[in-house]
C-alpha atoms as a PDB file:
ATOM      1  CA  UNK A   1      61.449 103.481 112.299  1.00  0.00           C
ATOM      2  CA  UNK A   2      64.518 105.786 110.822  1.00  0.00           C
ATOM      3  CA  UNK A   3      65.600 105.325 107.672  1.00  0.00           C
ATOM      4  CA  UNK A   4      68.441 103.057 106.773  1.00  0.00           C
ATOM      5  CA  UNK A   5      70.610 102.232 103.936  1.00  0.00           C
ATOM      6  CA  UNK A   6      72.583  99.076 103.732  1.00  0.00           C
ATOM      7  CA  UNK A   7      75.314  98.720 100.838  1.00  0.00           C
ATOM      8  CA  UNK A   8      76.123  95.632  99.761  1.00  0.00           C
ATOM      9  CA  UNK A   9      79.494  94.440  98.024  1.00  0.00           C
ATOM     10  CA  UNK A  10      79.161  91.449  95.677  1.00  0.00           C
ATOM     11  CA  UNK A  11      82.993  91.418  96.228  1.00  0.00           C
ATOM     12  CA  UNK A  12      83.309  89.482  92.743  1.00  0.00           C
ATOM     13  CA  UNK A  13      84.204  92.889  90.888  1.00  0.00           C
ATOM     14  CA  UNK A  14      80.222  92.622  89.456  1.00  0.00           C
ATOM     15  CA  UNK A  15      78.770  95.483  91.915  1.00  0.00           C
ATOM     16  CA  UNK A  16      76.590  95.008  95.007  1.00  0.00           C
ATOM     17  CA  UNK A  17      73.242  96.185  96.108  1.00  0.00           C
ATOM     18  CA  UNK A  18      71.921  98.891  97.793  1.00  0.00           C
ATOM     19  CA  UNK A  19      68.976  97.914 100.222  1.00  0.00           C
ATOM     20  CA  UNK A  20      66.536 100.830 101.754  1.00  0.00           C
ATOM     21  CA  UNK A  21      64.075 100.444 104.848  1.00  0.00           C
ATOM     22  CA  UNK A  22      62.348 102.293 106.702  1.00  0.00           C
ATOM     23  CA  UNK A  23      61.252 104.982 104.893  1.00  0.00           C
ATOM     24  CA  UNK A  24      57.636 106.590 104.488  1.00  0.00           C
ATOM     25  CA  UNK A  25      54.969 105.349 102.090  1.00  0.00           C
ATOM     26  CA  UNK A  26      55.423 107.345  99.126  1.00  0.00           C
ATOM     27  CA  UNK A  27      58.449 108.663  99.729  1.00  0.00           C
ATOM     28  CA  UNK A  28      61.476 109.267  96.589  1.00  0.00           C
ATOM     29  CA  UNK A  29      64.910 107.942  97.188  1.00  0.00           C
ATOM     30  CA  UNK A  30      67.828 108.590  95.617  1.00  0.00           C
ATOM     31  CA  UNK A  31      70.991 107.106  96.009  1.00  0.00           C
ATOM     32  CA  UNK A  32      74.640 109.296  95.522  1.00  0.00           C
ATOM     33  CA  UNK A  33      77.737 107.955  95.528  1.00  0.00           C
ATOM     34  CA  UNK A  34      81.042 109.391  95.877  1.00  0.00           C
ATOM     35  CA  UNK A  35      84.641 107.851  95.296  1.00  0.00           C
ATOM     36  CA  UNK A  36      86.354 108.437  98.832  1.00  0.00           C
ATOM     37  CA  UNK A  37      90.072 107.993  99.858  1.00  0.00           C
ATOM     38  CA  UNK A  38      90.078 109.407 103.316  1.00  0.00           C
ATOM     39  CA  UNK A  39      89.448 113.254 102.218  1.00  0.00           C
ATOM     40  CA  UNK A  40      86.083 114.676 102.860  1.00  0.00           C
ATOM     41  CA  UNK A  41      87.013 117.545 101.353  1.00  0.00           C
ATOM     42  CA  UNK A  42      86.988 116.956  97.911  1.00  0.00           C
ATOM     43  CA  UNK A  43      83.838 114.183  97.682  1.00  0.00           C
ATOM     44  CA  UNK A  44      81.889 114.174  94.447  1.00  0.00           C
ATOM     45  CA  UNK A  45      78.681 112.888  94.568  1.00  0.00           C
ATOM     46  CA  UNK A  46      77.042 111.309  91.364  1.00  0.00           C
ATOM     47  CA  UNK A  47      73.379 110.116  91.550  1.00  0.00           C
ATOM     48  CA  UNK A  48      73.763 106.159  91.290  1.00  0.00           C
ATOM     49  CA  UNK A  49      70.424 105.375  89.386  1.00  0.00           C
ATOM     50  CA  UNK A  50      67.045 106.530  88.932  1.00  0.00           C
ATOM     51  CA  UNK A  51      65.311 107.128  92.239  1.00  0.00           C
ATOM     52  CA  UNK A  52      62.643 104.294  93.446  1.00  0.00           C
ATOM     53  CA  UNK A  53      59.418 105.055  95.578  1.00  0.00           C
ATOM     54  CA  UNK A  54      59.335 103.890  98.869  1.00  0.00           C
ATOM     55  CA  UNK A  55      61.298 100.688 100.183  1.00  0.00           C
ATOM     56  CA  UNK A  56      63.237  98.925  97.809  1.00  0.00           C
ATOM     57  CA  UNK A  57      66.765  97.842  96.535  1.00  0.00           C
ATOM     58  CA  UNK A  58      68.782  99.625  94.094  1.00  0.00           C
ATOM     59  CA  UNK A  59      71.434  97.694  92.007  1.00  0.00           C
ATOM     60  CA  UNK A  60      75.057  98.784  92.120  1.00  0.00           C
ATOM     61  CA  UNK A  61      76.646  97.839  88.867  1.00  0.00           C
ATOM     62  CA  UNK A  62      80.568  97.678  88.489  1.00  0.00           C
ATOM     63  CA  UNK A  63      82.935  98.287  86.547  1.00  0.00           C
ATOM     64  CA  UNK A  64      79.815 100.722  84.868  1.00  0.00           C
ATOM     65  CA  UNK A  65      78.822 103.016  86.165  1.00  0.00           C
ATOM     66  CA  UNK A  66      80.092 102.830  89.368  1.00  0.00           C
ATOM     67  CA  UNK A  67      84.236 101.601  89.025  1.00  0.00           C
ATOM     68  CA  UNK A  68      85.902  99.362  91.646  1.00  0.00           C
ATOM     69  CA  UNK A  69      87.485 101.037  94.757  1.00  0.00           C
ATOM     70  CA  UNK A  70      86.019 102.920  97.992  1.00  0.00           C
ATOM     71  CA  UNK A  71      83.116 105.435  98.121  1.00  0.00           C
ATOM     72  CA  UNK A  72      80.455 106.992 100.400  1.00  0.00           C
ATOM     73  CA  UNK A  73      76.916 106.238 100.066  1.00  0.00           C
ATOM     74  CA  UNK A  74      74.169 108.962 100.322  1.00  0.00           C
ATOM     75  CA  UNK A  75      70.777 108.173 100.445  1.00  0.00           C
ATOM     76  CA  UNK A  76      68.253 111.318  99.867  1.00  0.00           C
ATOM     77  CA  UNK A  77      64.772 110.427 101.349  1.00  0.00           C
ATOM     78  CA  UNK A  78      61.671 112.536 100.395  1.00  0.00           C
ATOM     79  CA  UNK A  79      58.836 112.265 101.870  1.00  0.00           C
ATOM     80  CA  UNK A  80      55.846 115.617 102.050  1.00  0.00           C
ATOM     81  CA  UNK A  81      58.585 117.891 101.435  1.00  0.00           C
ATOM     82  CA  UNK A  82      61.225 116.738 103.928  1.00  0.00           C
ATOM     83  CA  UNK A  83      64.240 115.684 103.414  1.00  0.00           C
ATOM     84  CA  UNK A  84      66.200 112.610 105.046  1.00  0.00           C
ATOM     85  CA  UNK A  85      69.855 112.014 104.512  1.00  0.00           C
ATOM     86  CA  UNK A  86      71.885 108.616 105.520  1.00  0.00           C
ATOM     87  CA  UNK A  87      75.458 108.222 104.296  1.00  0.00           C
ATOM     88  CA  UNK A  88      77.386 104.925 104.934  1.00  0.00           C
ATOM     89  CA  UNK A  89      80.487 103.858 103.910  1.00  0.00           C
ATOM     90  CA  UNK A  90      81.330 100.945 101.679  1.00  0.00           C
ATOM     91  CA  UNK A  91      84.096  99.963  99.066  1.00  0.00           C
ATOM     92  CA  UNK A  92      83.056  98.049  95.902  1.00  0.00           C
ATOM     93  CA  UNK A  93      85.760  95.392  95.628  1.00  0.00           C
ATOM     94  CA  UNK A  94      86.913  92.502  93.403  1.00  0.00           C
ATOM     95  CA  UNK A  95      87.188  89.126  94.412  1.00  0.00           C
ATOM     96  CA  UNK A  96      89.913  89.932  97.476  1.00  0.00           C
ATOM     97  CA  UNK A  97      91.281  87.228  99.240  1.00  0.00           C
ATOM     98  CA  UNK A  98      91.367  88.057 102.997  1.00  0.00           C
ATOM     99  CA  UNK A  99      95.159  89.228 103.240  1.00  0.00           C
ATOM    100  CA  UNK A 100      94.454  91.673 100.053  1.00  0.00           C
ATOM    101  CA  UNK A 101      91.299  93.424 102.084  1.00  0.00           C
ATOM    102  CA  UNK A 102      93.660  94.237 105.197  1.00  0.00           C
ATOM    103  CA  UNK A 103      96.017  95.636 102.775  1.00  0.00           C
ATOM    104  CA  UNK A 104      93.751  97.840 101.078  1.00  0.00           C
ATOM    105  CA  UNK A 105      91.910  98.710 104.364  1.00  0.00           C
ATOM    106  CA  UNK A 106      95.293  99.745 105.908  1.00  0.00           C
ATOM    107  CA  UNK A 107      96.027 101.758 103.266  1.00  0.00           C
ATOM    108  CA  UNK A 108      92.778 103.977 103.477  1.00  0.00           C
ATOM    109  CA  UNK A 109      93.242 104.249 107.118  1.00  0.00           C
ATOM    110  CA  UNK A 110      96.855 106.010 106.439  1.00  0.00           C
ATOM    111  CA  UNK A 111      95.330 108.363 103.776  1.00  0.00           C
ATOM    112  CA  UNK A 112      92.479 109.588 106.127  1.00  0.00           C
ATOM    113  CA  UNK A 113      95.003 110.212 108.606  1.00  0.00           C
ATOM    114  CA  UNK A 114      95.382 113.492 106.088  1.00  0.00           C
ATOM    115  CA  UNK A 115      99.398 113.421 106.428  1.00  0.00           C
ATOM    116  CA  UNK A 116     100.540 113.346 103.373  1.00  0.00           C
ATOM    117  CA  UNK A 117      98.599 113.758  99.972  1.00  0.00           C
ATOM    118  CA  UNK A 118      96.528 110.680  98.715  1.00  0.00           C
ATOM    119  CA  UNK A 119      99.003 110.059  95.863  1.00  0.00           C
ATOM    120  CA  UNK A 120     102.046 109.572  98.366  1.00  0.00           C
ATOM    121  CA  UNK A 121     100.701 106.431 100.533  1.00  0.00           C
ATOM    122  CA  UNK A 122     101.729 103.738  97.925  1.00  0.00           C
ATOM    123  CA  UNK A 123     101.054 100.219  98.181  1.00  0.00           C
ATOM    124  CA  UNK A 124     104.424  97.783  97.227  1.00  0.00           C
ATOM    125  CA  UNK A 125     105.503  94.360  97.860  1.00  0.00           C
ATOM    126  CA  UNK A 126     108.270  96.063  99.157  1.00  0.00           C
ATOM    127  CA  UNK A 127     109.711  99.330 100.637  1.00  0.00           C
ATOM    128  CA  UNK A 128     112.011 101.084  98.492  1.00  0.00           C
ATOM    129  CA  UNK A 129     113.259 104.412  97.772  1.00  0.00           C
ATOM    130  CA  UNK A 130     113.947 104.835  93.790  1.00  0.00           C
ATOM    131  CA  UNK A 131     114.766 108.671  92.793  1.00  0.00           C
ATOM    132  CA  UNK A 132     112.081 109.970  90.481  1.00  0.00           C
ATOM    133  CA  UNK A 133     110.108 107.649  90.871  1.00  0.00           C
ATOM    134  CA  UNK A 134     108.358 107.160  94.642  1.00  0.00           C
ATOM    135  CA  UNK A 135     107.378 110.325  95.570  1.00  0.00           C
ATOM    136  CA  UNK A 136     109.199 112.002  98.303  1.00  0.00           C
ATOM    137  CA  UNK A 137     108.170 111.853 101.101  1.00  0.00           C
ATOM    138  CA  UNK A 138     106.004 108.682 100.738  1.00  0.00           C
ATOM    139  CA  UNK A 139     104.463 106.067 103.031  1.00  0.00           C
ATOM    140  CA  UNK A 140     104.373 102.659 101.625  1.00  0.00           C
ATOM    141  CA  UNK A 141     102.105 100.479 102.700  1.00  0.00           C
ATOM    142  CA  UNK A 142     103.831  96.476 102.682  1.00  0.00           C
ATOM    143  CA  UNK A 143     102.892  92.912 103.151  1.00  0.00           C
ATOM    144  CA  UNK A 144     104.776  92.462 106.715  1.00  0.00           C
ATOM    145  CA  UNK A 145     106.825  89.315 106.527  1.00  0.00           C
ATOM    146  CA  UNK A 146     106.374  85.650 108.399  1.00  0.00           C
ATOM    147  CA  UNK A 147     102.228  85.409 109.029  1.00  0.00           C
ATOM    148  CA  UNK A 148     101.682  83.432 112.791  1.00  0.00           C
ATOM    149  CA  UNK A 149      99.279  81.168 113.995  1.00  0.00           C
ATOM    150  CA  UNK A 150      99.006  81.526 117.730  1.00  0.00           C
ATOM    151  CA  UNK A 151      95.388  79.946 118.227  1.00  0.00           C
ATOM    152  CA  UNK A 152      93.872  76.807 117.074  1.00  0.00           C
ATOM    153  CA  UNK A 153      90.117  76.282 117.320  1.00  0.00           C
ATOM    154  CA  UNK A 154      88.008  73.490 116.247  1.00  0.00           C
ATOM    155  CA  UNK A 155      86.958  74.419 113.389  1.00  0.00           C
ATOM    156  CA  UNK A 156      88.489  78.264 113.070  1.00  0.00           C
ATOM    157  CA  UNK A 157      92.250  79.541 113.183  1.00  0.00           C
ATOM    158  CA  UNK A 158      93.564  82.761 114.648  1.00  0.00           C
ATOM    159  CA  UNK A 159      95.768  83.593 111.815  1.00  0.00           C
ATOM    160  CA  UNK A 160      98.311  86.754 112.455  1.00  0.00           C
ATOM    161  CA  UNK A 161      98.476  88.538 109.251  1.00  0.00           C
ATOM    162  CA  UNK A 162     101.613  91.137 109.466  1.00  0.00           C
ATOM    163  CA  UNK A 163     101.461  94.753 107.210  1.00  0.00           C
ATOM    164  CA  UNK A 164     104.543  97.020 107.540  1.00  0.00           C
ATOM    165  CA  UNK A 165     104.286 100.529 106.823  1.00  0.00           C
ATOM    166  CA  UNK A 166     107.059 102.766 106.122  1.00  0.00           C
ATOM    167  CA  UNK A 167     108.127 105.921 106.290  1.00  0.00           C
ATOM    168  CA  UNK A 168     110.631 107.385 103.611  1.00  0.00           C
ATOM    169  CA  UNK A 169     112.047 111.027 102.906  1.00  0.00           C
ATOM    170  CA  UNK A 170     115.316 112.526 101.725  1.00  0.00           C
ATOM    171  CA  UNK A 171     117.994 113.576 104.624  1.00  0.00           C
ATOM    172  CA  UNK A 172     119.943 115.897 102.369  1.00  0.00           C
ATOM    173  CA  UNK A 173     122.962 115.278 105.256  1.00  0.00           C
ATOM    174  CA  UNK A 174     120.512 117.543 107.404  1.00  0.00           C
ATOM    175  CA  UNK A 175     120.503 115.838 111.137  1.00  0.00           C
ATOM    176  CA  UNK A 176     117.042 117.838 111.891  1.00  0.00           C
ATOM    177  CA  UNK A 177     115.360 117.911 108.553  1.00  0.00           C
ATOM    178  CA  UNK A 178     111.561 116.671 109.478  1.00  0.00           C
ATOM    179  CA  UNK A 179     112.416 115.323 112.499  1.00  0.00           C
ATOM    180  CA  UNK A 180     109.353 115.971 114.267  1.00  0.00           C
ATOM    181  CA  UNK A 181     106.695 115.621 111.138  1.00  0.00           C
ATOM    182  CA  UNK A 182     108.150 112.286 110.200  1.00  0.00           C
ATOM    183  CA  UNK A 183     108.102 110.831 114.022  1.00  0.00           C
ATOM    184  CA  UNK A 184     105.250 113.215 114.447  1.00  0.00           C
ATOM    185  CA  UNK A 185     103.396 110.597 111.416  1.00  0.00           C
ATOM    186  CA  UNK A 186     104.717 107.382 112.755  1.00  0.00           C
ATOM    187  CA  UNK A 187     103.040 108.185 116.094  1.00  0.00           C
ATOM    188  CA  UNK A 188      99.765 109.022 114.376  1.00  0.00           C
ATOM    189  CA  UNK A 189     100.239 105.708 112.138  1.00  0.00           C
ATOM    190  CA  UNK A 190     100.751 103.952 115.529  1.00  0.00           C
ATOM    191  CA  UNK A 191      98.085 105.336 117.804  1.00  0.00           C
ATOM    192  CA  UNK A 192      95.521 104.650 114.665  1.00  0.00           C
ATOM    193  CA  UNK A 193      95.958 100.976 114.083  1.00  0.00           C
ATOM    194  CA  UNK A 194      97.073  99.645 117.455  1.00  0.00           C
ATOM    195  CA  UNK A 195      94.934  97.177 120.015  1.00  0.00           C
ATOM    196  CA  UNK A 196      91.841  98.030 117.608  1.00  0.00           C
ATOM    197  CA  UNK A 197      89.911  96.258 115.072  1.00  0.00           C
ATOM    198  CA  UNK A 198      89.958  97.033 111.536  1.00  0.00           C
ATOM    199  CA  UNK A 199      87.410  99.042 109.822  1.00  0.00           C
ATOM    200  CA  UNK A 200      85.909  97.455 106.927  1.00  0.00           C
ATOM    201  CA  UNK A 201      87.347  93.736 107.448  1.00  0.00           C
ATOM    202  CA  UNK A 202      85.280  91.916 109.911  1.00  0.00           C
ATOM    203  CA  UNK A 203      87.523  89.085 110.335  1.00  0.00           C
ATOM    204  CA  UNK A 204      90.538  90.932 112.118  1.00  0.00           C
ATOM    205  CA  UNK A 205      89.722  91.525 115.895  1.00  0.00           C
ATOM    206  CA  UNK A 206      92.366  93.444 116.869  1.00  0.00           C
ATOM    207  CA  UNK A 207      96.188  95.079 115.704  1.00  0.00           C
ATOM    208  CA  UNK A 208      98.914  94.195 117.438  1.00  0.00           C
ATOM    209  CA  UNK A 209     101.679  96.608 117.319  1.00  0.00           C
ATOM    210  CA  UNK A 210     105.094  94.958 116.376  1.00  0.00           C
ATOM    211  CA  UNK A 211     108.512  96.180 117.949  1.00  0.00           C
ATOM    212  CA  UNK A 212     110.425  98.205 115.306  1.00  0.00           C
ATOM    213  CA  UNK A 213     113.453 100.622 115.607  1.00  0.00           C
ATOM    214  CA  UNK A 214     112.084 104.474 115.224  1.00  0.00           C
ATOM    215  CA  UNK A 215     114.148 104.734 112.294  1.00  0.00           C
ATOM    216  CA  UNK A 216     117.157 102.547 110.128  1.00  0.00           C
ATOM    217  CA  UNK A 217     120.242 104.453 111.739  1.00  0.00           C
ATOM    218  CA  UNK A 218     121.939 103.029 108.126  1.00  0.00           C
ATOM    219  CA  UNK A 219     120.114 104.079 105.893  1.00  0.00           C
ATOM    220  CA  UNK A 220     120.082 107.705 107.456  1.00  0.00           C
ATOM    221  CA  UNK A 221     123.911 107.815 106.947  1.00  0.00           C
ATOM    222  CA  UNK A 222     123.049 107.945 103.334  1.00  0.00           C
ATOM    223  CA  UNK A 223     120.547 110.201 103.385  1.00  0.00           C
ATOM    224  CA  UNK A 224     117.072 108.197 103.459  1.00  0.00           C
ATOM    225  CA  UNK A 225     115.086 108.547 106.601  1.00  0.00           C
ATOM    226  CA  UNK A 226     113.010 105.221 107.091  1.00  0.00           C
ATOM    227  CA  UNK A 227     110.624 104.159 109.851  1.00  0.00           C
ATOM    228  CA  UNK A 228     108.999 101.160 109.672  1.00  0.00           C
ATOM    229  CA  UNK A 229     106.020 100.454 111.327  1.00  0.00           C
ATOM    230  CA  UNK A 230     104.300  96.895 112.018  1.00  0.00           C
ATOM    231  CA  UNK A 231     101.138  95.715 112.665  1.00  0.00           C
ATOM    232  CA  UNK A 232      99.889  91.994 112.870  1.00  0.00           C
ATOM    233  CA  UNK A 233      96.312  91.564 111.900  1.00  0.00           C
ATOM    234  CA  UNK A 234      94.866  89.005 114.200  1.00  0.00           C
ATOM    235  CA  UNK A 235      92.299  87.226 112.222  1.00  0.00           C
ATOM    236  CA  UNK A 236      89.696  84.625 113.167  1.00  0.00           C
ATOM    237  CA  UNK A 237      88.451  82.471 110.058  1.00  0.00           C
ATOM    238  CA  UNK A 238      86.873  79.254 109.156  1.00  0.00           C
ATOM    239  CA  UNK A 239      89.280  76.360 107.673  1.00  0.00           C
ATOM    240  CA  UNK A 240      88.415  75.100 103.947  1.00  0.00           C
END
């Protein structure tokens, strides 16, 4: 049997548990975590707790040691001198209503897309574009407007949930400025949400891409390039 690590999220902002199986008799684990936002190349991993002997479960405790937000899991598995690694993936959340974990799981989707840096995908309520303020360029990552409910079950609802994501940089009265790179990211946006589930939210079964202009012709007469992007979330969940 290989080794396997599970990672539990209490999703109540307390922590979770990490469960191991499968290892040898005898053998040391240690658990590692590292925060992760969608670039491998700057993990830092930070041992979790003090390693336990053979199978076992290792508590995850939040906000202390181990904060809120997404990280990689890295289980080291000794056993006569040779070494086992398993890493997972699993974000340590507060008490999210469905709707907030799509937002959050859209948003680390963009970021390890690796177009722009980390601190320019920023989640509103809505777009804007405020000078000195939103970085520039930025994508913004939105709650998408009216929410659908195309299938009715007997006891479970499709529910539609819609996330717009949008695209803003400075024109400077330039006609070409970034004109590929910015359609160049709304394709990549595009091609990595649509007619696929959602990683990390098991209650969305697929994305379907909403029509949306490639960018506001408007806005671009005064200088702001914006694309919009939607997505509706097609959820299945239990009434109550």
């Amino acid at each position: 049997m290989a080794v396997a690590l599970t990672i539990f999220d209490a999703e109540d902002g307390t922590g979770g548990t990490a469960t191991i199986a499968g290892s040898p008799a005898g053998s040391t684990n240690t658990l590692y975590r590292a925060p992760f936002s969608g670039d491998y190349g700057t993990l830092t991993w930070t041992q979790n707790d003090v390693p336990i002997v053979g199978d076992g479960t290792i508590a995850i405790v939040s906000p202390s040691p181990t904060a809120l937000g997404y990280y990689l899991w890295r289980l080291n598995s000794v056993a006569a001198g040779v070494l086992t690694q398993v890493e997972v993936f699993q974000k340590i959340s507060r008490d999210l209503e469905l709707p907030g974990k799509i937002y959050d799981a859209v948003e680390l989707r963009v970021k390890a897309l690796g177009l722009i840096s980390n601190s320019s995908v920023v989640p509103l309520l809505l777009p804007r574009k405020v000078k000195g303020v939103d970085p520039d360029p930025c994508i913004q990552i939105c709650p998408g407007g009216t929410w659908t409910f195309p299938v009715v079950l007997c006891s479970k609802d499709d529910i539609v949930v819609p996330v717009l994501v949008a695209i803003l940089d400075t024109q400077s009265s330039n006609f070409i400025r970034n004109k590929d790179r910015n359609l160049g990211w709304r394709w990549d946006i595009l091609s990595a949400f649509r007619y696929q589930r959602l990683a990390g939210v098991t209650e969305v079964n697929t994305c379907l891409p909403i029509e949306t202009e490639d960018f506001d012709r408007e806005l671009f007469q005064k200088n702001v390039f914006y694309s919009e992007l939607k997505f509706g979330f097609i959820t299945r969940t239990v009434r109550g």
